[in-house]
Protein backbone atom coordinates (compact mmCIF):
# COMPACT_ATOMS: atom_id res chain seq x y z
CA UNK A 1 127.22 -54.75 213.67
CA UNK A 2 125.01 -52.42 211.58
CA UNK A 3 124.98 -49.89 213.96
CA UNK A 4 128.63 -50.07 214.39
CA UNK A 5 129.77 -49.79 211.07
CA UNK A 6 126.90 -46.70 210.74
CA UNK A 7 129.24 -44.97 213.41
CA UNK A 8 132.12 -45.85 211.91
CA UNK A 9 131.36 -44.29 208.68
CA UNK A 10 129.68 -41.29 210.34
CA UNK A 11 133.12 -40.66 212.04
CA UNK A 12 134.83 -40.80 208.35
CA UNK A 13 132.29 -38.56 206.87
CA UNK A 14 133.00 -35.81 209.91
CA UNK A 15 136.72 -35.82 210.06
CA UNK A 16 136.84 -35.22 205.97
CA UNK A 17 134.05 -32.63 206.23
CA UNK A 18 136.11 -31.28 208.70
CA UNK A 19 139.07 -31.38 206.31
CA UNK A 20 139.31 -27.89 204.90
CA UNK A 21 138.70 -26.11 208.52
CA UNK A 22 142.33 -27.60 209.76
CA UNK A 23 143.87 -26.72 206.50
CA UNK A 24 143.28 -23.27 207.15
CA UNK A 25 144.01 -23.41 210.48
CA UNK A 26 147.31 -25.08 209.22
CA UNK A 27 147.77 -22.61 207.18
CA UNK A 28 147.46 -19.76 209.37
CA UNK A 29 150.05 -21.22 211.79
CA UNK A 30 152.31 -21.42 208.65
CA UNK A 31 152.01 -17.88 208.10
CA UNK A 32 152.86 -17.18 211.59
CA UNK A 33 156.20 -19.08 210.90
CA UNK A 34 157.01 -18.23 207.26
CA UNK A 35 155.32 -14.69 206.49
CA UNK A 36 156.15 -14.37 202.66
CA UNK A 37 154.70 -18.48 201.97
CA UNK A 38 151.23 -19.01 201.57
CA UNK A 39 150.96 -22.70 202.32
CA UNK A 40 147.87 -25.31 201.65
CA UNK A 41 146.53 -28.54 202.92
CA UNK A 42 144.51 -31.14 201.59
CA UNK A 43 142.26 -33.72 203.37
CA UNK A 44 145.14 -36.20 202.51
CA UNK A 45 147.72 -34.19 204.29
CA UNK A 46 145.21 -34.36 207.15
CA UNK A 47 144.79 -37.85 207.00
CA UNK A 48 148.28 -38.52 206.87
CA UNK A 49 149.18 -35.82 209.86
CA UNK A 50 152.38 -34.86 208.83
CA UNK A 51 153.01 -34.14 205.32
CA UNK A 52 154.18 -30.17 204.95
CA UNK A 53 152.83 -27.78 203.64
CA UNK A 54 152.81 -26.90 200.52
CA UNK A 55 154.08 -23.95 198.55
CA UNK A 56 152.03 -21.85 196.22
CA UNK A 57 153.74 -18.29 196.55
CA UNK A 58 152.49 -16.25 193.01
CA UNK A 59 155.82 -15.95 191.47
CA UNK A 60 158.80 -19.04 191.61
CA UNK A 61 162.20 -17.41 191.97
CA UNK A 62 164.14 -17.06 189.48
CA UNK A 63 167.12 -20.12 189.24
CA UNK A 64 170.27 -19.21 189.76
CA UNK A 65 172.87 -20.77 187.49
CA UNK A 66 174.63 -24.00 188.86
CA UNK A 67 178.34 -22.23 188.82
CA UNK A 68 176.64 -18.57 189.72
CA UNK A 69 179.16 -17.45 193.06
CA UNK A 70 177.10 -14.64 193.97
CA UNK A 71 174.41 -16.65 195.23
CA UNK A 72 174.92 -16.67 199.14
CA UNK A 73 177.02 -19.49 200.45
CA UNK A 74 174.95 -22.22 201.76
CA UNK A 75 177.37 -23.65 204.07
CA UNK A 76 177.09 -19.67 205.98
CA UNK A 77 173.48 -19.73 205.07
CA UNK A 78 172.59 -23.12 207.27
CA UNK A 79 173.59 -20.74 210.45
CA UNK A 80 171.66 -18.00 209.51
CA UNK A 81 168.40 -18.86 210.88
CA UNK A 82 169.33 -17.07 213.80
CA UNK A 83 169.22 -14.20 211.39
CA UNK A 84 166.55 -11.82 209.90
CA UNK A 85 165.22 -12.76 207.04
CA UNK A 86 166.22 -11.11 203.70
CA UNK A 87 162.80 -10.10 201.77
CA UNK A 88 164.85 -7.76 199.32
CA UNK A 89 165.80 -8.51 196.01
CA UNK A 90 169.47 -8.48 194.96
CA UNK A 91 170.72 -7.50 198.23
CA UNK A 92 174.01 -8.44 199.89
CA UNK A 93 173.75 -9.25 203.60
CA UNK A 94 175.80 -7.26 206.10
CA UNK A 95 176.21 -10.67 208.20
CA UNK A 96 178.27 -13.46 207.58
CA UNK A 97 175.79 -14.50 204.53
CA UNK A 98 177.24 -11.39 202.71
CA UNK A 99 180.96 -12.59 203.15
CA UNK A 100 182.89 -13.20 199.63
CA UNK A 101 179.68 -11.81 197.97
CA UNK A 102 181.25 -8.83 195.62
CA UNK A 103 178.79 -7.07 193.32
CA UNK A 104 175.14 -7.73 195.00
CA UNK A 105 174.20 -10.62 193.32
CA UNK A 106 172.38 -10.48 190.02
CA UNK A 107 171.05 -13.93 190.59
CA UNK A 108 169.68 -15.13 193.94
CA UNK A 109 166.43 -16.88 195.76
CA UNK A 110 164.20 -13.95 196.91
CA UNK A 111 160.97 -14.19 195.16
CA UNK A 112 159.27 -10.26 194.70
CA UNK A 113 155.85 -10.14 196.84
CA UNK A 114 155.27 -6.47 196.35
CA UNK A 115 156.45 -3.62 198.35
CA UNK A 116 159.08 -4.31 201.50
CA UNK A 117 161.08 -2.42 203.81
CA UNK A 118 164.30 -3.88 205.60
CA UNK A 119 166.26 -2.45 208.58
CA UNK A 120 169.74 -3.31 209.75
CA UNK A 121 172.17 -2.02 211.60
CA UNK A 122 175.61 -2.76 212.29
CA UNK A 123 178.62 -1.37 215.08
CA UNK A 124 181.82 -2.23 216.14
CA UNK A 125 183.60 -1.75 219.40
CA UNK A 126 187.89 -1.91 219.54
CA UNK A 127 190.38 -2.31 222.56
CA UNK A 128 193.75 -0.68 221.12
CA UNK A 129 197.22 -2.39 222.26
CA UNK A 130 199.62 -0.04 219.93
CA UNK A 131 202.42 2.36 220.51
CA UNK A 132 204.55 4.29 218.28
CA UNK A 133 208.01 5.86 217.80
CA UNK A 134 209.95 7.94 215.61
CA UNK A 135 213.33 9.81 214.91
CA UNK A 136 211.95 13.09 213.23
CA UNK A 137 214.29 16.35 213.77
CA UNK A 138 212.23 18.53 216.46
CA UNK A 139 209.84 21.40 214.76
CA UNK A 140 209.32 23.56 217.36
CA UNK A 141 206.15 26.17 216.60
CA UNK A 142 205.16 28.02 219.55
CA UNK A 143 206.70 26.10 221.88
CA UNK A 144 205.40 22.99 220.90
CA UNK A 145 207.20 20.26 219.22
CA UNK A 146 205.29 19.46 216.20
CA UNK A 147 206.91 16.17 215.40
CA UNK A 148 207.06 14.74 218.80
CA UNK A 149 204.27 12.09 219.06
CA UNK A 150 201.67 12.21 220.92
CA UNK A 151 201.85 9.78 224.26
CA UNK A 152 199.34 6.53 223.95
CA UNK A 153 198.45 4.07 226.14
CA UNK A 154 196.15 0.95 226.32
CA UNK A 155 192.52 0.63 226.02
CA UNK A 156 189.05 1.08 224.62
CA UNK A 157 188.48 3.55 221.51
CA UNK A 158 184.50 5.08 220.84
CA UNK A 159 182.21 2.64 219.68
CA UNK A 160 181.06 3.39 216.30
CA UNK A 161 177.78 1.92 213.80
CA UNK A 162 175.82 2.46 210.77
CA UNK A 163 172.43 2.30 209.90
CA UNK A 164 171.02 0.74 207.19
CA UNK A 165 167.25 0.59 205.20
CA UNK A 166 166.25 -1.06 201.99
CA UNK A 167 162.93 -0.90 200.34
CA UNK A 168 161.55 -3.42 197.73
CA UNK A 169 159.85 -0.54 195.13
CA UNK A 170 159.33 -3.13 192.20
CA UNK A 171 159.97 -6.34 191.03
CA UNK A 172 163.92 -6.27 190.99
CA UNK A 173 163.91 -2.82 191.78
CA UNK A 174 165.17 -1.58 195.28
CA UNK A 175 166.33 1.67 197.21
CA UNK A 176 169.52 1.37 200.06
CA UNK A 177 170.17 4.07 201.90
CA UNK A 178 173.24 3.88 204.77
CA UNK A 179 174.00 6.48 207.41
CA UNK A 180 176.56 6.39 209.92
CA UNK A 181 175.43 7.00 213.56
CA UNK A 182 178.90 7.40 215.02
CA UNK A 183 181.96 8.04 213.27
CA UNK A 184 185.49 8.47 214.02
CA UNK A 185 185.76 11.59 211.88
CA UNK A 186 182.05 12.26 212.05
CA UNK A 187 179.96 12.40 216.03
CA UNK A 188 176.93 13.35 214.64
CA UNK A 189 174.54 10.79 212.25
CA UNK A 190 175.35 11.81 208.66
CA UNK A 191 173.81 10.03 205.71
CA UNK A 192 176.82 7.86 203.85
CA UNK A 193 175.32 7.16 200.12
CA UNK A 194 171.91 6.26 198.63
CA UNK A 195 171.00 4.79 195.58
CA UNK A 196 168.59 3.01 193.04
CA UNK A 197 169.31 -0.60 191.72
CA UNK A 198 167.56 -1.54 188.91
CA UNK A 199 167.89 -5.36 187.84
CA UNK A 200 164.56 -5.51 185.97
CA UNK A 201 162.53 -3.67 183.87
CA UNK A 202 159.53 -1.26 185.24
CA UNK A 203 157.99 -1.49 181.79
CA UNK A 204 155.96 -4.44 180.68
CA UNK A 205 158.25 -4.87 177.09
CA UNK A 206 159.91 -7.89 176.57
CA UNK A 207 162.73 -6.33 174.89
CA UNK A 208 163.92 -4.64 178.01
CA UNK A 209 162.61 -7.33 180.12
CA UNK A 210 164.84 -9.83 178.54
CA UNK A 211 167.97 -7.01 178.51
CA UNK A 212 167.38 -6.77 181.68
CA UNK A 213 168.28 -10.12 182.36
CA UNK A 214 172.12 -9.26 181.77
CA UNK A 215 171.86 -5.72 182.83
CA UNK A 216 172.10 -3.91 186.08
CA UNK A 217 171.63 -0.14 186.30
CA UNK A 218 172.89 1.73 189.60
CA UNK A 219 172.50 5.33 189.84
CA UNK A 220 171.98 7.90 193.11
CA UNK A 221 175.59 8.45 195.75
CA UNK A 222 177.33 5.69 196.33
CA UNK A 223 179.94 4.06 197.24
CA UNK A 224 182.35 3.45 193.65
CA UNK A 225 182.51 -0.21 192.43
CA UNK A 226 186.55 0.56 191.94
CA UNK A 227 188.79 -2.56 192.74
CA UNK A 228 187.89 -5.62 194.81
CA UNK A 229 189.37 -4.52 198.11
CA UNK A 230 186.40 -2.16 199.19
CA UNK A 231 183.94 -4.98 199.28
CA UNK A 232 186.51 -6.56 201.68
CA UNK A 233 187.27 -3.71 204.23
CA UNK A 234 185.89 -2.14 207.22
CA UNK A 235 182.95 0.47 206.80
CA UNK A 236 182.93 2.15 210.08
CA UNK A 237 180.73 0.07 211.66
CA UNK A 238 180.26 -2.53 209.88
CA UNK A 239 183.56 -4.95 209.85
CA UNK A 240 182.24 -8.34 209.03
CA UNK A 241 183.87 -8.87 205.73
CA UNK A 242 187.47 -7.68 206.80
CA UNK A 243 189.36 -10.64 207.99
CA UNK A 244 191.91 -8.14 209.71
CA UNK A 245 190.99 -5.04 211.96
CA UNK A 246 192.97 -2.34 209.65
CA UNK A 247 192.17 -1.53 205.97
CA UNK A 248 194.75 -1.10 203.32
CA UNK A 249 197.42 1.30 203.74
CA UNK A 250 196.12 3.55 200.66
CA UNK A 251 192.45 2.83 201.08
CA UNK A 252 190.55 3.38 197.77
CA UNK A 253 186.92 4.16 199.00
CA UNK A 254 184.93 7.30 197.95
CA UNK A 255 181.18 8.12 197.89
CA UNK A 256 179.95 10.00 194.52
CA UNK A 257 177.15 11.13 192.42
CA UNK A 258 176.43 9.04 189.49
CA UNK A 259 175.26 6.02 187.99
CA UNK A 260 177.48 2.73 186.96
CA UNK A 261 175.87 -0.14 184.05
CA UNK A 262 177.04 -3.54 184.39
CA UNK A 263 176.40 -6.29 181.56
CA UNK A 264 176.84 -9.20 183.53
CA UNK A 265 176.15 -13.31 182.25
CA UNK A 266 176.55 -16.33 184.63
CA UNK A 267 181.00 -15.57 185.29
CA UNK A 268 181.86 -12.98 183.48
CA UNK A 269 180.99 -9.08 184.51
CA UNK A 270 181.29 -6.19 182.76
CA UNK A 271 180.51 -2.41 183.84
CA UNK A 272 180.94 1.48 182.87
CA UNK A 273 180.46 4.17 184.92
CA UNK A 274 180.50 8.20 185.54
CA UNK A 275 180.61 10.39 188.48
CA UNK A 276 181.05 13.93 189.45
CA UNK A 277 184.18 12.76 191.03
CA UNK A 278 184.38 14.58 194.40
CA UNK A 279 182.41 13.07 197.65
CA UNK A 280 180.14 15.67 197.59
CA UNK A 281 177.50 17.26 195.11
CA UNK A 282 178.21 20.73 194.49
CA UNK A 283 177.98 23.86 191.35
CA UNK A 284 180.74 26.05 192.05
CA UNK A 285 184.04 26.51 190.64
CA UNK A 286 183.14 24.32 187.05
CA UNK A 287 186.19 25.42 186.15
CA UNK A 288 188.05 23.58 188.36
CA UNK A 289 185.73 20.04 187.87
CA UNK A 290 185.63 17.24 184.87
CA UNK A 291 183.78 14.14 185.10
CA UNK A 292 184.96 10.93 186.63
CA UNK A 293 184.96 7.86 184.54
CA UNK A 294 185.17 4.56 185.65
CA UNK A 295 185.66 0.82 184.22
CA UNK A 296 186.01 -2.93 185.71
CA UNK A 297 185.89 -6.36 183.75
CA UNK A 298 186.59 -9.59 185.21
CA UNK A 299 185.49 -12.90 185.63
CA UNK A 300 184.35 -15.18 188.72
CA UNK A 301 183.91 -19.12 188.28
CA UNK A 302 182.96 -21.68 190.84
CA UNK A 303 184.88 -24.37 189.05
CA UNK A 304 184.18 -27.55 191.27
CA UNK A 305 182.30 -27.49 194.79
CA UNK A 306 185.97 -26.69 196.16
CA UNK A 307 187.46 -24.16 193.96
CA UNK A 308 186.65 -20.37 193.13
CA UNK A 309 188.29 -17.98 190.93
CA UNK A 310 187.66 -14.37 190.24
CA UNK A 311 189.84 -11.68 188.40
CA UNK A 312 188.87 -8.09 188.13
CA UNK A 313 190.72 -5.33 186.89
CA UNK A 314 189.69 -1.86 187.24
CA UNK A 315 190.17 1.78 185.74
CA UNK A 316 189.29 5.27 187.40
CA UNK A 317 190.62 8.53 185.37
CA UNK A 318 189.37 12.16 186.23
CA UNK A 319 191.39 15.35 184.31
CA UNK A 320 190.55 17.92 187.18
CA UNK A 321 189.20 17.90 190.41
CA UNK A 322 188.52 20.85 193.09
CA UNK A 323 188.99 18.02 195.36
CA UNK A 324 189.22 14.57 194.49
CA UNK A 325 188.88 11.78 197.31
CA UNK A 326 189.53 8.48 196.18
CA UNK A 327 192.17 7.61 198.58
CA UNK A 328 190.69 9.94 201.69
CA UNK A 329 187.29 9.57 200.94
CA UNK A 330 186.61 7.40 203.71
CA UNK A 331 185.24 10.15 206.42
CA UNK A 332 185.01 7.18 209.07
CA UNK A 333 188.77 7.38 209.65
CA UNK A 334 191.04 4.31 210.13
CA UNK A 335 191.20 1.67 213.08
CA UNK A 336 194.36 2.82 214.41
CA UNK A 337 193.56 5.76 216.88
CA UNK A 338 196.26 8.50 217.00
CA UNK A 339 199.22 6.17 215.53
CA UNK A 340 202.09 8.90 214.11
CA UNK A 341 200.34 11.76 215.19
CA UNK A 342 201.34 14.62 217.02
CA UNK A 343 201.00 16.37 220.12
CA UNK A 344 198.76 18.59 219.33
CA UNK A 345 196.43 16.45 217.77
CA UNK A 346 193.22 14.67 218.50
CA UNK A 347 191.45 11.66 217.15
CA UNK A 348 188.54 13.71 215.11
CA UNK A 349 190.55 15.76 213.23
CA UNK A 350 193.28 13.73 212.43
CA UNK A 351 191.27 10.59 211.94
CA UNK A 352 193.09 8.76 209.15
CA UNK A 353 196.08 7.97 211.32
CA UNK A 354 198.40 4.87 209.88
CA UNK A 355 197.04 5.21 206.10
CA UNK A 356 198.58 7.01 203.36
CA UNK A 357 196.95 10.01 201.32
CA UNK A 358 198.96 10.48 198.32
CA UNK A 359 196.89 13.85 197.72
CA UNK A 360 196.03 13.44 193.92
CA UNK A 361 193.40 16.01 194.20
CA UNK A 362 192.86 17.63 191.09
CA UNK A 363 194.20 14.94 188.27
CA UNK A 364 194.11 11.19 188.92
CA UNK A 365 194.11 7.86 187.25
CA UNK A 366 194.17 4.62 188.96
CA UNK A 367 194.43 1.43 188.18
CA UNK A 368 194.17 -2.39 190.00
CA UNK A 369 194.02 -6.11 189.55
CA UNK A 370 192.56 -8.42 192.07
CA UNK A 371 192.82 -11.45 192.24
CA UNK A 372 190.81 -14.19 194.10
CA UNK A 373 191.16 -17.87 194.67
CA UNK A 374 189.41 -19.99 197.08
CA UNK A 375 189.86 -23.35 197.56
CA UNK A 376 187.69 -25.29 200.50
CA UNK A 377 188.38 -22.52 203.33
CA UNK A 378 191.46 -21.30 201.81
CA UNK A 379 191.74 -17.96 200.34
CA UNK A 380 193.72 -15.80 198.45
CA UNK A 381 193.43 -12.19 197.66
CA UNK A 382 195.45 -10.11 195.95
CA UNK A 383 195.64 -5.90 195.15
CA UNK A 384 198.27 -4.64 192.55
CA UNK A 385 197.52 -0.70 191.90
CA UNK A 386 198.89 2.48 190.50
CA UNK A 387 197.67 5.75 191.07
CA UNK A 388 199.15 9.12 188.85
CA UNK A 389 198.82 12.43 189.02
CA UNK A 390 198.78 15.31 191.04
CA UNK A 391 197.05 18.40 193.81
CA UNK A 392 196.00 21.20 192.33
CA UNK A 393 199.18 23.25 192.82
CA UNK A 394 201.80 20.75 191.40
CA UNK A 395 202.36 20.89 187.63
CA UNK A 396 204.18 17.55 187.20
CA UNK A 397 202.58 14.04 188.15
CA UNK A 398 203.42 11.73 190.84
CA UNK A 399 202.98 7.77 191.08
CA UNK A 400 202.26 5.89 193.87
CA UNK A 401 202.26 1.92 193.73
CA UNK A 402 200.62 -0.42 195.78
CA UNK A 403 200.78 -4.37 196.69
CA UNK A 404 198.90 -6.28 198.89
CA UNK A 405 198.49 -9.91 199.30
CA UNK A 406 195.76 -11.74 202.02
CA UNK A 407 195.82 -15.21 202.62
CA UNK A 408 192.73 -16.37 205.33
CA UNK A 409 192.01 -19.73 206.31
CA UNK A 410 188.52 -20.44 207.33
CA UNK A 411 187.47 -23.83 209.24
CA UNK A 412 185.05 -25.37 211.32
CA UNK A 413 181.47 -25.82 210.56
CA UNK A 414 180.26 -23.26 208.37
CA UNK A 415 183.67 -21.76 208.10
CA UNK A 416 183.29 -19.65 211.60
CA UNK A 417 186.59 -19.95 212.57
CA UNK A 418 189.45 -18.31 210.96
CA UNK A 419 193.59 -17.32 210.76
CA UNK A 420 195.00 -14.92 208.45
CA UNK A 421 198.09 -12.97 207.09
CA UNK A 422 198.21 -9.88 205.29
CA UNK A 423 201.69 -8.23 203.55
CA UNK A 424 200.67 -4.47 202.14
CA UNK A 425 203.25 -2.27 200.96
CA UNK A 426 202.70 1.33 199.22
CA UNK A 427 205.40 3.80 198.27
CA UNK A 428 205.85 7.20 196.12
CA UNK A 429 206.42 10.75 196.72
CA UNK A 430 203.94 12.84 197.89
CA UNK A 431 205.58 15.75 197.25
CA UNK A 432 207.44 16.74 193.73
CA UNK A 433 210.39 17.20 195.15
CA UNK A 434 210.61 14.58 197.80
CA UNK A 435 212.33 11.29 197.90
CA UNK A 436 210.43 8.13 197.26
CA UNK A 437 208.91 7.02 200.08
CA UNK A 438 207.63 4.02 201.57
CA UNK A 439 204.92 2.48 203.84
CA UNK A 440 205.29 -1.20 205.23
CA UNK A 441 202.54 -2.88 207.01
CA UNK A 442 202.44 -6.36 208.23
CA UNK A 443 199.66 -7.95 210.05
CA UNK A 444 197.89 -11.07 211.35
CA UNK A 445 194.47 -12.40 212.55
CA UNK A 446 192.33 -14.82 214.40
CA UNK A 447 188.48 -14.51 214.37
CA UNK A 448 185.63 -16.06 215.05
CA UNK A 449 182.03 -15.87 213.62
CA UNK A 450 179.72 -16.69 217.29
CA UNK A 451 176.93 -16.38 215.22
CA UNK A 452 176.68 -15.09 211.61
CA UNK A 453 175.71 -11.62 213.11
CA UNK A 454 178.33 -11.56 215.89
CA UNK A 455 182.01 -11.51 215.39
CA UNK A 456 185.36 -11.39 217.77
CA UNK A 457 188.86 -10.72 215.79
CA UNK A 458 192.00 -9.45 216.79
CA UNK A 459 194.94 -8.62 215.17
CA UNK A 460 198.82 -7.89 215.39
CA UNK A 461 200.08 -5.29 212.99
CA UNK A 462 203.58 -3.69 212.27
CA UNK A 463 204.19 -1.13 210.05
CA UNK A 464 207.54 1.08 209.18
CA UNK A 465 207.95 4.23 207.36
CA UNK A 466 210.93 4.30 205.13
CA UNK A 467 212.30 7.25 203.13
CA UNK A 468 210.36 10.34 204.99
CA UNK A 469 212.43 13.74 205.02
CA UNK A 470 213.83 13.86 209.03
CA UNK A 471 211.53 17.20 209.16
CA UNK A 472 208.67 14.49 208.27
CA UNK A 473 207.06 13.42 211.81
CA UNK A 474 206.93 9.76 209.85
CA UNK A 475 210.69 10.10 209.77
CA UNK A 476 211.97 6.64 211.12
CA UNK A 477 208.51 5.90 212.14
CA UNK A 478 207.07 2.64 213.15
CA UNK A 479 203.90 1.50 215.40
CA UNK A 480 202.74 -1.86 216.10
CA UNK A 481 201.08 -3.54 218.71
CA UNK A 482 197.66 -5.47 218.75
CA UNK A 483 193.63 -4.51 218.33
CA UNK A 484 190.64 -6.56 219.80
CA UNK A 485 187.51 -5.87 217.97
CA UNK A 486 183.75 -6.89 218.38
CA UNK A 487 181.41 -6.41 215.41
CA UNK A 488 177.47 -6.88 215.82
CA UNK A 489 175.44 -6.96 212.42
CA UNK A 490 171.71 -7.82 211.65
């Protein structure tokens, strides 16, 4: 019995001298797993052969407030194992996880663990359904009828994608920088924007480290925090948060050169910003360019565990422009290839087929309210806008109005399934002395999220052109039809 018990407790001594060797080996394997955790065991864990490991990463996150709606969405974040990992701070996914995040959240769970560089990439691929007609008086200009449209049939249009890198420089301090690869409007890779986003201070005084706790700084080229609806639309090819395949009929989206400053506390957001006010950076003709300024102010409240609302209202003004873009500033063109166009055209150069331009080039001001409301997968989105002024050869202003009402059901399991309705209307002159007139689009949509990174919508639109002069090609125009579209994003 002696010598039996003098095994026994030789065994015990060996297995917790032998403790800290499988802790590291536990460790290691944890690593493997979970790169930015360092985990521990102890010789209990050991003992007890299951408890998990334990984390002791340098820095705790910082805790999001309970009601904060720019954290990610947990119910799309359970799916997105299948997804890379985000290791940047105050970044908005371009997968499902990003969906109904506006602004890139101020708050969120990344922890900083030094210097880190993050790749994505997104692209889209369409089968087109749509054909068109019209009653426009013939123009004929060297034998060619200028408002006769062009003959369409049925099938697939160019794939198109974007590239995107972000880089971790500093605690709460990253770099984005998105190019497209292919383009509607654009073959060749071209760099879209790039910017700095500062969310905390890179100087050690608590002064600015504690303003910096309400303050965001964005400065570089970038895409224009005006209105709700461009954090909602296509971009090329990237169309996971569009719940339809088309964009708005006047499609406020620009790139510029500036910075914008946002005071934001847990629900309520506000920001200032100024531009050059064109898409691209240039020195000549000063005489012809003022500054952009821009404004927004709302307020976004997860009331209950079922019920969201946000309101924004926004504010863009600009005296004179050589050439201002912020309705054609999207060089991607729009989703509905060679719609109203003639014969003589071609789907590069007249890429923005179905939207509306109101060409307030030189002096603009704009103005929207969106509204939001979600309630379990139910959602509402609204966009109520005026835009005055006029192209550098007109001497009077213009107005153009614009309404546009979503509503988007989401169900099933992490919301991957959804059905949705969209009413858009936009009218003015855009000409002084034309009539007023007036752009109808109707459209609805079925989609479904396979995984958060891969998506298959389609969509049935209608829209009717009311008011054009009969020398206008859009003269009793109408197209409608369906579109088919895959998205891939990671």
């Amino acid at each position: 019995m002696r010598t039996m018990n003098h095994v026994i407790a030789t065994v015990v001594a060996a297995t917790l001298a032998g403790a800290p060797a499988l802790a590291q080996q536990g460790s290691a394997d944890t690593a493997k797993s979970q790169p930015i955790r360092v985990a521990t065991a102890t010789t209990s864990d050991v003992l007890a052969k299951a408890a998990p490991a334990k984390d002791t990463t340098t820095e705790a996150p910082k805790p999001a407030p309970k009601f904060d709606p720019t954290v990610i969405n947990p119910a799309a974040a359970s799916r997105a194992a299948t997804q890379q990992p985000i290791v940047i701070q105050h970044m908005r996914p371009i997968d499902q996880r990003g969906l109904n995040v506006f602004e890139p959240p101020k708050f969120d769970d990344r922890s900083y663990n030094g210097f880190a560089l993050q790749w994505g990439a997104a692209f889209t691929q369409q089968f087109q359904g749509l054909d068109h007609s019209n009653t426009a008086r013939p123009n004929v200009v060297a034998g060619v009828n200028q408002n006769q449209l062009i003959r369409v049939g049925h099938g697939f249009n160019n794939a198109v994608a974007n590239l995107y890198l972000d880089a971790q420089l500093a605690k709460g301090i990253r770099v984005s920088l998105t190019s497209y690869m292919s383009a509607r409007h654009h073959q060749e890779m071209w760099v879209k924007d790039g910017y700095l986003l500062i969310d905390d201070s890179p100087i050690p005084l608590e002064l600015l480290q504690n303003l910096m706790n309400f303050v965001t700084v964005k400065a570089g080229h970038f895409e224009i925090n005006y209105g709700d609806a461009h954090f909602r639309r296509t971009d090329n090819g990237n169309a996971m948060f569009n719940p339809f395949v088309g964009n708005l009929v006047m499609d406020a989206f620009t790139t510029e050169v500036g910075g914008e400053v946002y005071l934001r506390i847990p629900g309520v957001m506000l920001m200032g910003g100024i531009t050059n006010g064109e898409v691209r950076g240039t020195v000549l003709n000063p005489q012809k360019r003022s500054p952009a300024f821009l404004g927004k102010a709302g307020f976004d409240r997860q009331l209950n565990e079922a019920l969201r609302v946000r309101l924004t209202g926004s504010v863009y003004s600009k005296k004179h422009s050589n050439n201002n873009t912020l309705y054609s500033g999207d060089r991607a063109g729009s989703r509905y290839y060679d719609m109203m166009e003639n014969v003589a055209s071609n789907e590069t150069a007249q890429a923005w087929s179905g939207a509306i331009q109101p060409k307030l080039s030189d002096k603009i001001t704009a103005m929207v309210v969106n509204p939001f409301v979600k309630l379990y997968g139910l959602e509402l989105f609204g966009n109520v806008e005026r835009a005055t002024g006029r192209s550098g050869t007109e001497i009077r202003d213009r107005t153009w109005d614009q309404l546009a009402g979503d509503v988007v059901y989401r169900f099933l399991p992490a919301e991957q399934v959804w059905v949705g309705a969209r009413y858009n209307t936009a009218k003015g002159k855009l000409g002084a002395t034309d009539p007023n007139e007036k752009v109808t689009r109707s459209q609805a949509s079925a989609g479904w999220f396979i995984t958060p990174g891969v998506m298959l919508k389609g969509e049935w639109v209608n829209q009717k052109y009311d008011g054009f002069l009969p020398t206008d090609i859009r003269n009793g125009g109408k197209f409608k039809g369906f579109v088919v579209e895959g998205v891939v994003a990671f």
